[in-house]
Every structure is written in structure tokens, then in C-alpha cells.
N, C-alpha and C. Protein backbone atom coordinates (compact mmCIF):
# COMPACT_ATOMS: atom_id res chain seq x y z
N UNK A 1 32.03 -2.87 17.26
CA UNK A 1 30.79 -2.42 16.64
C UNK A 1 30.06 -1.47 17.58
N UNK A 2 29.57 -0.39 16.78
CA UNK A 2 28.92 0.47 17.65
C UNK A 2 27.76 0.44 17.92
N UNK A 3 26.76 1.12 19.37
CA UNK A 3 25.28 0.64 19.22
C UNK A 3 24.52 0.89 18.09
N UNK A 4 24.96 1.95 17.29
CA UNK A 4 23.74 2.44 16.38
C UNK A 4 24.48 1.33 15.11
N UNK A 5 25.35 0.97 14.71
CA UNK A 5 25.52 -0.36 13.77
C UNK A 5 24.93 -1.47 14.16
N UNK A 6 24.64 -1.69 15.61
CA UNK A 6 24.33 -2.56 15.86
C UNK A 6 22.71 -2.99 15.80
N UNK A 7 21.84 -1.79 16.02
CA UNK A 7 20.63 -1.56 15.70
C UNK A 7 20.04 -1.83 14.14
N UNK A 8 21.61 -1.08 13.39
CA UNK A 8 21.11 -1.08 12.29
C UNK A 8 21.30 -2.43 11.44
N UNK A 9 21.96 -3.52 12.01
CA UNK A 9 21.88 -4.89 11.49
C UNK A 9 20.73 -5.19 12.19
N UNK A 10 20.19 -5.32 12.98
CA UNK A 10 19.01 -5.77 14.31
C UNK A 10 17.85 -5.24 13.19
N UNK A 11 17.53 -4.12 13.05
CA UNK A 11 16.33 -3.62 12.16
C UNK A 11 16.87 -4.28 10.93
N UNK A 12 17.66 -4.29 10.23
CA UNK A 12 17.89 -4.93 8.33
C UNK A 12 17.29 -5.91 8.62
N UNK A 13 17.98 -7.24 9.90
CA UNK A 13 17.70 -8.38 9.36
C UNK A 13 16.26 -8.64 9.95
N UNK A 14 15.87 -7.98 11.03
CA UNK A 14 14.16 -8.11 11.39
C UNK A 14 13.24 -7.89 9.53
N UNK A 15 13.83 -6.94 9.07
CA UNK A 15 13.23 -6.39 7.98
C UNK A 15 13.10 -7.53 6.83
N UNK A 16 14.48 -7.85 6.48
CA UNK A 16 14.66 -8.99 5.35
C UNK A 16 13.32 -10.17 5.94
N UNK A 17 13.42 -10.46 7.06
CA UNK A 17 12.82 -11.70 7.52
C UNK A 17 11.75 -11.74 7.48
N UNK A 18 11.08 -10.35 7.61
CA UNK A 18 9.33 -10.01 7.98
C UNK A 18 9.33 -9.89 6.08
N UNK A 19 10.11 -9.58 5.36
CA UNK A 19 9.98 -9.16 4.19
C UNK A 19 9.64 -10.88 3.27
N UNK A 20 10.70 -12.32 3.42
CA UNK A 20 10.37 -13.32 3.03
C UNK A 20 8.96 -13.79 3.83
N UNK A 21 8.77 -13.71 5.13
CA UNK A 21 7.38 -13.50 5.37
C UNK A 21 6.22 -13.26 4.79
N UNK A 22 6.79 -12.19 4.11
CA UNK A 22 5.57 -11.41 3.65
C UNK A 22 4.96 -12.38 2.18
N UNK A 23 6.10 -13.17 1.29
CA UNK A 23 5.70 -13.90 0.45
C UNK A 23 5.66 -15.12 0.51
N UNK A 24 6.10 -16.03 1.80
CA UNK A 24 6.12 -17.26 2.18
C UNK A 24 4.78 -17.69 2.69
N UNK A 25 4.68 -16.94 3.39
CA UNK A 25 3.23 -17.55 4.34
C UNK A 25 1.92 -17.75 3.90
N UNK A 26 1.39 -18.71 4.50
CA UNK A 26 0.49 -19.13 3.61
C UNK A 26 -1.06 -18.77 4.19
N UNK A 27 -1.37 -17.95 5.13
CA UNK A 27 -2.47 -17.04 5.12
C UNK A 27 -2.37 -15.83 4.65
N UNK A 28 -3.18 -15.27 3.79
CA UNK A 28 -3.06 -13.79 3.68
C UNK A 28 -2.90 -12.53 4.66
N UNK A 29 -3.99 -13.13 5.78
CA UNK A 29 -3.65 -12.45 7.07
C UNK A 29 -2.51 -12.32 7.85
N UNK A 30 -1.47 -13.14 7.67
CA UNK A 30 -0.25 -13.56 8.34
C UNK A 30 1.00 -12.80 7.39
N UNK A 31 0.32 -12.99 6.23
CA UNK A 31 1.12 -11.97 5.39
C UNK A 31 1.30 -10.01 5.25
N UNK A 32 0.24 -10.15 5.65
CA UNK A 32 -0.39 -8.38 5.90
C UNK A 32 0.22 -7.64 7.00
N UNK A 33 0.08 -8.90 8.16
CA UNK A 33 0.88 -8.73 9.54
C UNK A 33 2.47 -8.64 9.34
N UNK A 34 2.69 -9.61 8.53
CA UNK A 34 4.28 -9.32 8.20
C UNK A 34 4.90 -8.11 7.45
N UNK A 35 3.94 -7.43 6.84
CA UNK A 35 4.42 -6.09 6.18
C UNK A 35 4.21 -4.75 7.08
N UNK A 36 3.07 -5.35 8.41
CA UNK A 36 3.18 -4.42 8.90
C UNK A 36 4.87 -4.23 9.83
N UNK A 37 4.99 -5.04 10.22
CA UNK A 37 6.47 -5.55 11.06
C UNK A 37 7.68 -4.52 9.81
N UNK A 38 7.73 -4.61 8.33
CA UNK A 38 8.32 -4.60 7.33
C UNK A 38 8.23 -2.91 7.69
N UNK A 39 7.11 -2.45 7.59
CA UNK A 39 7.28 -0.87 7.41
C UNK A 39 7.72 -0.21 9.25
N UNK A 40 7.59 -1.28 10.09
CA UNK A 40 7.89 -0.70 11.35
C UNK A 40 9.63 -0.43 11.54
N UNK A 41 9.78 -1.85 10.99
CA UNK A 41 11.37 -2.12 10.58
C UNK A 41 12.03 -0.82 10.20
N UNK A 42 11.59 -0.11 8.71
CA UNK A 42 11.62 0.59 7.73
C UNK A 42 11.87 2.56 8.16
N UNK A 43 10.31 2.03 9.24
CA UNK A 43 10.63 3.33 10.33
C UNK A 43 11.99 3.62 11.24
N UNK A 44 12.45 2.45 11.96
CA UNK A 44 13.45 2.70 12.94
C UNK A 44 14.86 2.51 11.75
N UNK A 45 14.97 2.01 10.68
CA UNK A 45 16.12 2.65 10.46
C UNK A 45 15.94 4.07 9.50
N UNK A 46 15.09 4.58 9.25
CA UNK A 46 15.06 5.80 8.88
C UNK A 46 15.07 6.98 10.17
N UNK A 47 14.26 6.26 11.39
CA UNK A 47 15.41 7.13 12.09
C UNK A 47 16.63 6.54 12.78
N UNK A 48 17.24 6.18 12.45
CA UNK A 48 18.72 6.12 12.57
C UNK A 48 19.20 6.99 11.61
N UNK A 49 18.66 7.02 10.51
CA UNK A 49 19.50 8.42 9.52
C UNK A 49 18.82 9.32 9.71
N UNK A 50 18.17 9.90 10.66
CA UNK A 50 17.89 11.15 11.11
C UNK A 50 16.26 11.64 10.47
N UNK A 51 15.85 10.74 9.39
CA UNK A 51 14.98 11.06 8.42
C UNK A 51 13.36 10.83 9.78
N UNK A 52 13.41 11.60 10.52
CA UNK A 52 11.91 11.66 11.40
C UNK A 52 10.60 11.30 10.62
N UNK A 53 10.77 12.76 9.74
CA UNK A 53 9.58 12.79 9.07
C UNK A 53 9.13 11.76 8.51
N UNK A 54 10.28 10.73 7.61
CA UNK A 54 9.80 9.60 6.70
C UNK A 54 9.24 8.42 7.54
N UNK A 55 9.63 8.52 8.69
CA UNK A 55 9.81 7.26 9.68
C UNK A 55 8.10 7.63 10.00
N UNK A 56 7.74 8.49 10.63
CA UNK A 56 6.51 9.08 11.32
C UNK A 56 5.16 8.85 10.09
N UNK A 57 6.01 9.20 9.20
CA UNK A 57 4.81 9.05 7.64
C UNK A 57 4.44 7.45 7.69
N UNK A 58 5.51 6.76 7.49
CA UNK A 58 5.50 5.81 7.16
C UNK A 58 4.23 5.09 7.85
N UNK A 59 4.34 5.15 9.48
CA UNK A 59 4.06 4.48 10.51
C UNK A 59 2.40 5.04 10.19
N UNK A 60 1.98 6.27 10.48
CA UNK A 60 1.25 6.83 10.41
C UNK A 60 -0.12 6.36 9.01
N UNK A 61 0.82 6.76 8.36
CA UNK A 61 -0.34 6.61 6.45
C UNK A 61 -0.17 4.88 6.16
N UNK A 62 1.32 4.11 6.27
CA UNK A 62 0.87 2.76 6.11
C UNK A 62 0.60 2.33 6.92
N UNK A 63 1.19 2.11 8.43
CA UNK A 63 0.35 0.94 9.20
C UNK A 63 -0.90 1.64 9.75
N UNK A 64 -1.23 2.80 9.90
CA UNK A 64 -2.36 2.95 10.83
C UNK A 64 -3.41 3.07 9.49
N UNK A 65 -3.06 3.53 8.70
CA UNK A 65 -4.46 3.29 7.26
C UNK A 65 -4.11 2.55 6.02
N UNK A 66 -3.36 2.40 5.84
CA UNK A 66 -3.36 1.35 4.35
C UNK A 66 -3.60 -0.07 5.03
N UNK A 67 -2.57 -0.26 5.87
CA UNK A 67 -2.58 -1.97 5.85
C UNK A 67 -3.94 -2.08 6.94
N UNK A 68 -4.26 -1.39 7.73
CA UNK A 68 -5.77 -1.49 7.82
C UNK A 68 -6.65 -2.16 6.85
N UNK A 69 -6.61 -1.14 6.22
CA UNK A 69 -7.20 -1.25 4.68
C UNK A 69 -7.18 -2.77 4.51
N UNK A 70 -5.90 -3.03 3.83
CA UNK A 70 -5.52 -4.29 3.23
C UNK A 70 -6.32 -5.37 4.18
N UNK A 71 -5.89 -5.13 5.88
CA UNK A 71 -6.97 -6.32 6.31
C UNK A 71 -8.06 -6.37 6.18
N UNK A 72 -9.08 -4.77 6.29
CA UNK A 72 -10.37 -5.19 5.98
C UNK A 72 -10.47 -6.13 4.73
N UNK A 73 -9.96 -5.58 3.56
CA UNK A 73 -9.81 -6.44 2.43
C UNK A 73 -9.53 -7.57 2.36
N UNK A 74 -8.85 -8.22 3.01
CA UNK A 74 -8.52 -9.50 2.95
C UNK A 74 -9.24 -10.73 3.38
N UNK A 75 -9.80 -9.89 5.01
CA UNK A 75 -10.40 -10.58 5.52
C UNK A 75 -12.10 -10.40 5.23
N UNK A 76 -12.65 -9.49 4.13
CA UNK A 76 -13.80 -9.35 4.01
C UNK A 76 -14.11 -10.36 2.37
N UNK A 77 -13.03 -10.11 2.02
CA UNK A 77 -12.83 -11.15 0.48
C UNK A 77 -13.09 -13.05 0.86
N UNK A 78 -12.46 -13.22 1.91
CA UNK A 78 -12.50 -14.32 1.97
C UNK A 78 -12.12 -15.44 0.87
N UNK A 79 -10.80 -15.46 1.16
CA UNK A 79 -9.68 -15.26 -0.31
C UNK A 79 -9.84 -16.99 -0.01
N UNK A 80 -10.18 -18.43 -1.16
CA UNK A 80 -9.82 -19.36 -1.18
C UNK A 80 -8.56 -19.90 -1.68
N UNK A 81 -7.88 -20.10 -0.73
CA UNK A 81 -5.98 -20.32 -0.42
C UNK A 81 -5.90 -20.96 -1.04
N UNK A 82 -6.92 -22.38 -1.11
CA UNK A 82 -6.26 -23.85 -1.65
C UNK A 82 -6.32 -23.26 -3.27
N UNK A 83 -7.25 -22.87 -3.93
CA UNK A 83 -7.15 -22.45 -4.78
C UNK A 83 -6.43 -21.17 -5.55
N UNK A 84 -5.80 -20.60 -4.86
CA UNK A 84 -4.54 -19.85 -5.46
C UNK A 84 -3.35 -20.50 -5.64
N UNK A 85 -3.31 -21.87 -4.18
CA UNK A 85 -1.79 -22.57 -4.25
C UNK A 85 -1.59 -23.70 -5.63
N UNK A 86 -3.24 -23.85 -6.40
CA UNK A 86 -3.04 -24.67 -7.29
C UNK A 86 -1.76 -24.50 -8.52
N UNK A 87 -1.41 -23.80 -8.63
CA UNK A 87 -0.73 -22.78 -10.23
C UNK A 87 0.84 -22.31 -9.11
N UNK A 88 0.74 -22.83 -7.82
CA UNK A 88 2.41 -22.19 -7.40
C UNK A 88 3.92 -23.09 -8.44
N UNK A 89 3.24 -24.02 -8.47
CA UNK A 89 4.70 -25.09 -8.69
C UNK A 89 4.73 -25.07 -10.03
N UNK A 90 3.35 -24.47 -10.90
CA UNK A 90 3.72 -24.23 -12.30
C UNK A 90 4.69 -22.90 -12.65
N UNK A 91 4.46 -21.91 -11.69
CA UNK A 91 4.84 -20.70 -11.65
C UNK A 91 5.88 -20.57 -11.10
N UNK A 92 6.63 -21.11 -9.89
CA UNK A 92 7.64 -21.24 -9.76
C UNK A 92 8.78 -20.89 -10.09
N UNK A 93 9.18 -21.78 -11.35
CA UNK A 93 10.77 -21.23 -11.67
C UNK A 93 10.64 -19.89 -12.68
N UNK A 94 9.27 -19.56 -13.28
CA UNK A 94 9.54 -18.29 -13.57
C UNK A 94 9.55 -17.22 -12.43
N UNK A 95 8.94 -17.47 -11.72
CA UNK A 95 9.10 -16.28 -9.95
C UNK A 95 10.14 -16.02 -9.54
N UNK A 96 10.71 -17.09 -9.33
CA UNK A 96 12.59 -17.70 -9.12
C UNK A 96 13.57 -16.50 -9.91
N UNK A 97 13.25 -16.91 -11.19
CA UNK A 97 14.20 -16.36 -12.35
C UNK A 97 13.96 -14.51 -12.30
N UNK A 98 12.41 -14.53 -12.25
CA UNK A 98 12.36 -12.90 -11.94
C UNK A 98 12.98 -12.44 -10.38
N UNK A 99 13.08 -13.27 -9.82
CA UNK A 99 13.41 -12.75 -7.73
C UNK A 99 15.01 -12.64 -8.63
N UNK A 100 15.48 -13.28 -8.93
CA UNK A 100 17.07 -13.42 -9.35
C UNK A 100 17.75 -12.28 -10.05
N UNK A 101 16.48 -12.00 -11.00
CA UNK A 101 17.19 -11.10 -12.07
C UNK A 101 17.09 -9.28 -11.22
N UNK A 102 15.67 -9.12 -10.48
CA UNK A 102 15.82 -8.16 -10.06
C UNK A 102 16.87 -7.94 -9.08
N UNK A 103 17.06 -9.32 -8.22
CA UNK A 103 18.14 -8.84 -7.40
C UNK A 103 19.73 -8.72 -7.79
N UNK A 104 19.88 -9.26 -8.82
CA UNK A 104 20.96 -9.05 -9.74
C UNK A 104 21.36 -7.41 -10.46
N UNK A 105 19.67 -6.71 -10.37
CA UNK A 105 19.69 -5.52 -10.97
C UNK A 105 19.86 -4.27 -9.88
N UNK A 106 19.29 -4.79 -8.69
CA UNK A 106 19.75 -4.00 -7.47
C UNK A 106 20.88 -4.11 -6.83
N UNK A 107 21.52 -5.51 -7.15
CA UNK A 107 23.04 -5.16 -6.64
C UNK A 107 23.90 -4.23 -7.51
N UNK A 108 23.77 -4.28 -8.81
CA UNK A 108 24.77 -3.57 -9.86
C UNK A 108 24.39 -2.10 -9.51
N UNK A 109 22.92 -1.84 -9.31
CA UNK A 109 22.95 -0.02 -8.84
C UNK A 109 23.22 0.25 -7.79
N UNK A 110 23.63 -0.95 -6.54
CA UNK A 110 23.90 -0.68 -5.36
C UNK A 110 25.51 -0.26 -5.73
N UNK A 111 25.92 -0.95 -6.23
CA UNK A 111 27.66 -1.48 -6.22
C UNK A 111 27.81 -0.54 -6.77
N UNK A 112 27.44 0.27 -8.01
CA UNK A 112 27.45 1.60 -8.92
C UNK A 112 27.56 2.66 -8.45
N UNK A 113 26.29 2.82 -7.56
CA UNK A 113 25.99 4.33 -6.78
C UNK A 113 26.02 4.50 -5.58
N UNK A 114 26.40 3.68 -4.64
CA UNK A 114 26.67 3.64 -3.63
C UNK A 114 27.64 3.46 -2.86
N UNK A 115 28.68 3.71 -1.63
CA UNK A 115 29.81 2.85 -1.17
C UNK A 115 30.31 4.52 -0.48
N UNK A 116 31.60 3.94 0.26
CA UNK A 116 32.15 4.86 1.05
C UNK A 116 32.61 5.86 0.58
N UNK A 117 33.19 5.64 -0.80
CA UNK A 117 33.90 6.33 -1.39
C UNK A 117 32.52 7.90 -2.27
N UNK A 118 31.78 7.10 -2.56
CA UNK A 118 30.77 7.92 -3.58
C UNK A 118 29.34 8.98 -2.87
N UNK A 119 28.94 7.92 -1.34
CA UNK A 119 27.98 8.73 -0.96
C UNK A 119 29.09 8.78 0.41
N UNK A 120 28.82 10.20 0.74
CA UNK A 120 29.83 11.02 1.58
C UNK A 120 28.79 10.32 3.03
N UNK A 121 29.66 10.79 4.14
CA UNK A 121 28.91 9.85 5.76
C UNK A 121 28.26 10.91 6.15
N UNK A 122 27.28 10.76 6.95
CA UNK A 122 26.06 10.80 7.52
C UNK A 122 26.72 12.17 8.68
N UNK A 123 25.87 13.30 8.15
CA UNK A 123 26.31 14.30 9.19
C UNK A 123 26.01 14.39 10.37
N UNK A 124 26.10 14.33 11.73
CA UNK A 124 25.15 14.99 12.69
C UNK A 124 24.72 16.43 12.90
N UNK A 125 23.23 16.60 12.53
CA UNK A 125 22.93 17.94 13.00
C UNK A 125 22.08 17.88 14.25
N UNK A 126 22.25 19.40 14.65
CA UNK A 126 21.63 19.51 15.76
C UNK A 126 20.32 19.98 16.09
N UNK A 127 20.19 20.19 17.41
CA UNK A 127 18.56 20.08 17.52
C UNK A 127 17.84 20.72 16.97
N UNK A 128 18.18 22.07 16.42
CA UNK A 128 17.51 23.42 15.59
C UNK A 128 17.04 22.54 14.32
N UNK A 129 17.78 21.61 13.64
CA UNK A 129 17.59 20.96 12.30
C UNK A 129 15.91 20.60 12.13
N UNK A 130 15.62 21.00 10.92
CA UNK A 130 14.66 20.45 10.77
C UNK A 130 14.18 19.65 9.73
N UNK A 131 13.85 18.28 9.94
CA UNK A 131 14.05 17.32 8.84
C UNK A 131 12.41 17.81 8.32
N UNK A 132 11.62 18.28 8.14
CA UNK A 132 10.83 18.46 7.04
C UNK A 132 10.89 19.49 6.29
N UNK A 133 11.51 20.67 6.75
CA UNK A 133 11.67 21.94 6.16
C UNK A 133 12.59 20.87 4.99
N UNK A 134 13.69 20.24 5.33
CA UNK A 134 14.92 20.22 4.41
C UNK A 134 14.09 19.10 3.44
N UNK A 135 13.32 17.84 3.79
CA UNK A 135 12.71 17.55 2.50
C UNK A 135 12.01 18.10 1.61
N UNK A 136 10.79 19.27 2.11
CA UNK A 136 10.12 20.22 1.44
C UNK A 136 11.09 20.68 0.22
N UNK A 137 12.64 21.06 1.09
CA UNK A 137 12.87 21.89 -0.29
C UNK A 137 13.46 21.18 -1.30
N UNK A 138 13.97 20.32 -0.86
CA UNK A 138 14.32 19.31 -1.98
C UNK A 138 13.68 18.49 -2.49
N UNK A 139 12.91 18.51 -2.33
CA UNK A 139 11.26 17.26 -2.89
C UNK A 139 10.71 18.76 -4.03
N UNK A 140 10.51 19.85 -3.48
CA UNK A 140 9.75 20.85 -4.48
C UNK A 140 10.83 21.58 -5.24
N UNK A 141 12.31 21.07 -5.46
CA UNK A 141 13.01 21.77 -6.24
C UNK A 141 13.95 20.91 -7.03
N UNK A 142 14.82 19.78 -6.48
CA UNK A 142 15.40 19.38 -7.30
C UNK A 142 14.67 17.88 -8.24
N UNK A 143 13.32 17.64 -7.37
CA UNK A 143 12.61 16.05 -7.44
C UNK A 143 11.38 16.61 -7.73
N UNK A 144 11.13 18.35 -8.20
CA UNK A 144 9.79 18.27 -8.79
C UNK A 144 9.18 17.58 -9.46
N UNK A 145 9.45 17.40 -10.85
CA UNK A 145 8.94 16.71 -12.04
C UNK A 145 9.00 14.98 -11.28
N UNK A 146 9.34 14.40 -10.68
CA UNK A 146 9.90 12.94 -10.41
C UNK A 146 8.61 12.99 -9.36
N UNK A 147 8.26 14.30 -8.47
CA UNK A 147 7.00 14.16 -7.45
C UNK A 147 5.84 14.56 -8.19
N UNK A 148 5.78 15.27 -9.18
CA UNK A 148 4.40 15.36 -10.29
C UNK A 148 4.19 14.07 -11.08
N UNK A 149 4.98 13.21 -11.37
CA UNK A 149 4.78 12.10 -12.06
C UNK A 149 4.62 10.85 -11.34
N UNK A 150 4.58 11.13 -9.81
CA UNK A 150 4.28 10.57 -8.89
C UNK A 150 2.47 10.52 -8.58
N UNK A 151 2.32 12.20 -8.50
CA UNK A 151 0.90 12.07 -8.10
C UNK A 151 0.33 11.84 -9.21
N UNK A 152 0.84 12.07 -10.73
CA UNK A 152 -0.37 11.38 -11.59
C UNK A 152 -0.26 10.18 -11.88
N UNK A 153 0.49 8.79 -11.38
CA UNK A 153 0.89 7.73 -11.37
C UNK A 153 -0.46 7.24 -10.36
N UNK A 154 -0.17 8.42 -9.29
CA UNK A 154 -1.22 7.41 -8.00
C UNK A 154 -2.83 8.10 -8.65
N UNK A 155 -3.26 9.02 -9.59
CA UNK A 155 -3.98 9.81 -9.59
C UNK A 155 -4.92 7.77 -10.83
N UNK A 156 -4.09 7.96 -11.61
CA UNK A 156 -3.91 6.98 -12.28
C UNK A 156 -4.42 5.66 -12.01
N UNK A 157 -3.92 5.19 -10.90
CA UNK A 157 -4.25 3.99 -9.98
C UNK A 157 -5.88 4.09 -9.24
N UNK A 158 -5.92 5.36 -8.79
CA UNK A 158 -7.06 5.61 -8.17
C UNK A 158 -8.32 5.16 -9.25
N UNK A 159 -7.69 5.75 -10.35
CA UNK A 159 -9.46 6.23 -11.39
C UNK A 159 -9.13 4.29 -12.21
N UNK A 160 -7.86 3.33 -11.78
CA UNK A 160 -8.04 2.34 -12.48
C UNK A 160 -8.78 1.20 -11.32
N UNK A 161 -8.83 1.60 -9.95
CA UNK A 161 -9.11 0.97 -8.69
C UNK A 161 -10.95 1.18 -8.82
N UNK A 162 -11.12 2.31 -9.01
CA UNK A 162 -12.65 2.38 -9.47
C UNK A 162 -13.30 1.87 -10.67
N UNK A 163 -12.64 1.90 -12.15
CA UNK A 163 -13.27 1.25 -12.58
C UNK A 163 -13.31 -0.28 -12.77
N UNK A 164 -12.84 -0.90 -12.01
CA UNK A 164 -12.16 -2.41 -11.82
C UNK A 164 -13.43 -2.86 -10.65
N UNK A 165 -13.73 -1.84 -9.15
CA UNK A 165 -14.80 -2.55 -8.45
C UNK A 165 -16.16 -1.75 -9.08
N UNK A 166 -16.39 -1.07 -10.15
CA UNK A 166 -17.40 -0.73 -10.63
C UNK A 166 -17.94 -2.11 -11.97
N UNK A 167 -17.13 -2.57 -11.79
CA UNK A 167 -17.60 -4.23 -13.38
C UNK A 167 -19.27 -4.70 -12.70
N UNK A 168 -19.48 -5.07 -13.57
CA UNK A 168 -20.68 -6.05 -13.34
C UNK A 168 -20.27 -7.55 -12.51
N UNK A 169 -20.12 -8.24 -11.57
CA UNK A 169 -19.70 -9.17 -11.34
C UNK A 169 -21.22 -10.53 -10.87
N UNK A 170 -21.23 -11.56 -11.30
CA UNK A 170 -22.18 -11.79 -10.59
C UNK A 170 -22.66 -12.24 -9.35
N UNK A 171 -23.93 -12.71 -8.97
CA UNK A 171 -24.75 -12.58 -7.51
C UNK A 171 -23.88 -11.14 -7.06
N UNK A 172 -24.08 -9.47 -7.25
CA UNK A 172 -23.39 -8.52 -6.63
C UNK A 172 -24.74 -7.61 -7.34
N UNK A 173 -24.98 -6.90 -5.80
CA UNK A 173 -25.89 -5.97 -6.23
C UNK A 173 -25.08 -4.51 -6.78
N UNK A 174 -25.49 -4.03 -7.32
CA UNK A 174 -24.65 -2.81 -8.38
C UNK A 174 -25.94 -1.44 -8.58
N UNK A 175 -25.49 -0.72 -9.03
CA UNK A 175 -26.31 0.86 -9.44
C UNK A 175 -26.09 1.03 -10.66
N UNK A 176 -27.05 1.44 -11.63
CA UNK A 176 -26.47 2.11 -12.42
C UNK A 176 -26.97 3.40 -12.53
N UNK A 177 -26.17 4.32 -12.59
CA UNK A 177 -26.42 5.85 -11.95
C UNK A 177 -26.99 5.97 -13.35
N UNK A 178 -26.82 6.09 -14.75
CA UNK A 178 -27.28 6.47 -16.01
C UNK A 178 -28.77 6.02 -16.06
N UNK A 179 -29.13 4.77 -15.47
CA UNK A 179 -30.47 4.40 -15.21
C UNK A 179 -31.05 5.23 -14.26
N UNK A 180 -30.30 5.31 -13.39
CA UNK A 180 -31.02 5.92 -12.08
C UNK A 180 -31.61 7.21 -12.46
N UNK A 181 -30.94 8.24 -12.88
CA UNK A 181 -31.19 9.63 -13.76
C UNK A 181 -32.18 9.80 -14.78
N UNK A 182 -32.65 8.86 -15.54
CA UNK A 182 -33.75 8.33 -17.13
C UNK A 182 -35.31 7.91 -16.11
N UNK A 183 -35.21 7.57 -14.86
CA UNK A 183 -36.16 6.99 -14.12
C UNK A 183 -37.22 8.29 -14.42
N UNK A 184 -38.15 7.70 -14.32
CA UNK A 184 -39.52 8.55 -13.89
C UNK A 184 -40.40 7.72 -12.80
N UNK A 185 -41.48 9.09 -12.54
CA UNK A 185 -41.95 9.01 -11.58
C UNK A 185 -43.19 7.45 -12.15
N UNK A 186 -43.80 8.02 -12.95
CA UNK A 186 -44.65 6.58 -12.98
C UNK A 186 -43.58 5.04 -13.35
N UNK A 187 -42.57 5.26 -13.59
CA UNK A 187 -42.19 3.83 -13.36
C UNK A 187 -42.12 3.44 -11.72
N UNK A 188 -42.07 4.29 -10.80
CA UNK A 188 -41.36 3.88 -9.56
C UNK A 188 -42.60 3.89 -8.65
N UNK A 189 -43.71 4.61 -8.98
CA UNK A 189 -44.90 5.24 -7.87
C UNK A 189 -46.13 5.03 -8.69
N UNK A 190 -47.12 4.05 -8.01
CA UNK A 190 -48.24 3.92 -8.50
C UNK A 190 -49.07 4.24 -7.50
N UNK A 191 -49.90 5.40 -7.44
CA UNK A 191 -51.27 5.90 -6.57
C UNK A 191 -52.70 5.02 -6.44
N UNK A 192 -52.77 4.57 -5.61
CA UNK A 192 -53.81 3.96 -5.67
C UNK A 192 -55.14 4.59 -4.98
N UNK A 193 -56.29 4.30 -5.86
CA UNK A 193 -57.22 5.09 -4.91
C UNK A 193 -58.14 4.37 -4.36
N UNK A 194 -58.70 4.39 -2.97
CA UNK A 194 -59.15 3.46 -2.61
C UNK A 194 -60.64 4.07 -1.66
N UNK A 195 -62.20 3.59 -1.62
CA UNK A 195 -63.22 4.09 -1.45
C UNK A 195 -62.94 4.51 0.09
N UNK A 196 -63.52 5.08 0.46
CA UNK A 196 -63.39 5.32 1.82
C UNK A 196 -64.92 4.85 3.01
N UNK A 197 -65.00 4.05 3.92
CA UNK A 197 -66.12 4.32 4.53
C UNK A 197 -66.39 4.75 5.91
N UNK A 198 -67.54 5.30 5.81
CA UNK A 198 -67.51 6.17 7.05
C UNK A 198 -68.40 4.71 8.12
N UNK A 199 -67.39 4.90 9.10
CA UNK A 199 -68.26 3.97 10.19
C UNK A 199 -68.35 4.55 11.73
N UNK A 200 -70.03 4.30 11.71
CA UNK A 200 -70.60 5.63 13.04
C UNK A 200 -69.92 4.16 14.12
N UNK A 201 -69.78 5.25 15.00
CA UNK A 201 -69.23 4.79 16.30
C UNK A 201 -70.79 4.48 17.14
């Protein structure tokens, strides 16, 4: 076995492991931490296939700002555990049956489209290569339409992420901008006038 096979079982199975992690554990915080491990994983074997750019993205946009994110979130929610674990053992064997079937559905497209015979081996190029020029052009030519239906997917998510923390929820102080705009001045400002007296020193 060679070093770079050998890396690349070393990163899979770090990955698989931080990956059951990620749905086993039973703090949320411990879980967040495990996905960060998941996309670090994710980085070092993308570069092993030469893919820099994806590896650098990855590291960069998810662990240094999303899963940020996710912890402020998690840990500002103050998520009650005991009460999510109530409904696990009802839920269960349908979770089971869906973990089964998808992985049943990723082996058949693995076994399908993939293998020695179908995807050709891994070229080495040299140092002149440049791995973002070569995604640019194949991301904006043959994966156009597949990367436009991408950004209005996330465009999508965004405008459904806003109106979801815009609800009325209660004890939560809220705005309503349509009120705010209808306001006038005598509802908000009352002048009062008051006598004045002059006192000699």
C-alpha cells in the first residue's frame, strides 16, 4: 500500500466516524464539533485529488463561517435535549429504514458510475496547473444550468430562513415595519408646556 492510499483510508475512516458522530451524540455542541472534524476530513482528501480550490473553500466558508454560525446558534438557542430525546425510540425504525434505503441508493450509483473500468485514474499535473481556472470552466460551461439552479435553490432558502425568524413567537420582542411607517408624530411626542419662574439670585 502506498502513502497516499494510505492517507486516503486514514481521512475516509476519520470522516465516516466524525460523520456517525455527528448523529449519535447527544449534545448539540459535540455534534457541530464533529462536522467540523467531517469537513476537515473532506478537505484533505480533496487534496489528495489535487482539487486545492475545493479543499481551501471548504475549510474557509464552512468551518471558519457556517459552523461558527451553527454554534452561535446552538449555543444561543439553548436547545432542551431531554426533550427532543422524548420521540427517538418512536422514530427510530422509521430513521433506520430511511439510513438503509438511502444507502442502498448510493451504493447502486456508486456500483453504476463508478469503478476502474468507467472513471479513467487520476492524472498528475504539474505545477503550471491550475485547479481554479479548470473548475471555472467547467462549472460555467458544461454544469451551467445545474449551478443556476443551485443559486436559486440557496436564493430560495435564504428568503424561506427570513420569513420563518420573522413569525410572531411569544415573550419575543418583534417590529413591525408596516406599523412603524403609518406612525405619526402626535402618537409618539407629546409637548408639554410648562410656566417658567424667574428666581432673583
Amino acid at each position: 500500500m502506498t502513502f497516499e492510499k494510505f492517507m486516503f483510508y486514514l481521512f475516509a475512516g476519520i470522516l465516516i466516524l466524525a460523520a456517525l458522530r455527528v448523529i449519535t451524540a447527544r449534545n448539540p455542541v459535540h455534534s457541530a464539533l464533529s462536522l467540523v472534524l467531517v469537513f476537515f476530513s473532506s478537505a484533505a482528501l480533496w487534496i489528495l485529488l489535487e482539487a486545492e480550490f475545493l479543499a481551501i473553500t471548504l475549510v474557509l466558508v464552512y468551518v471558519g463561517a457556517v459552523m461558527v454560525l451553527f454554534l452561535f446558534v446552538v449555543m444561543m438557542l439553548n436547545i432542551n435535549v431531554d426533550s427532543m430525546r422524548e420521540g427517538f425510540i418512536k422514530y427510530l425504525p422509521i430513521g433506520v429504514a430511511v439510513a438503509v434505503i438511502s444507502a442502498i441508493e448510493m451504493g447502486l450509483v456508486i456500483v453504476a458510475n463508478f469503478g476502474p473500468d468507467k472513471v479513467p485514474a487520476l492524472v498528475r499535473h504539474g505545477v503550471e496547473y491550475k485547479n481554479t481556472e479548470s473548475i471555472g470552466r467547467v462549472l460555467y460551461t458544461d454544469y451551467l444550468l445545474s449551478f443556476e439552479i443551485a443559486a436559486v435553490l440557496l436564493l430560495v432558502g435564504i428568503v424561506a430562513a427570513i420569513a420563518l425568524s420573522m413569525r410572531k413567537r411569544p415573550n419575543t420582542k418583534f417590529q413591525n415595519p408596516s406599523e412603524q411607517v403609518l406612525v405619526k408624530k402626535a402618537d409618539r411626542l407629546r409637548i408639554v408646556k410648562m410656566k417658567t419662574e424667574d428666581r432673583q439670585s
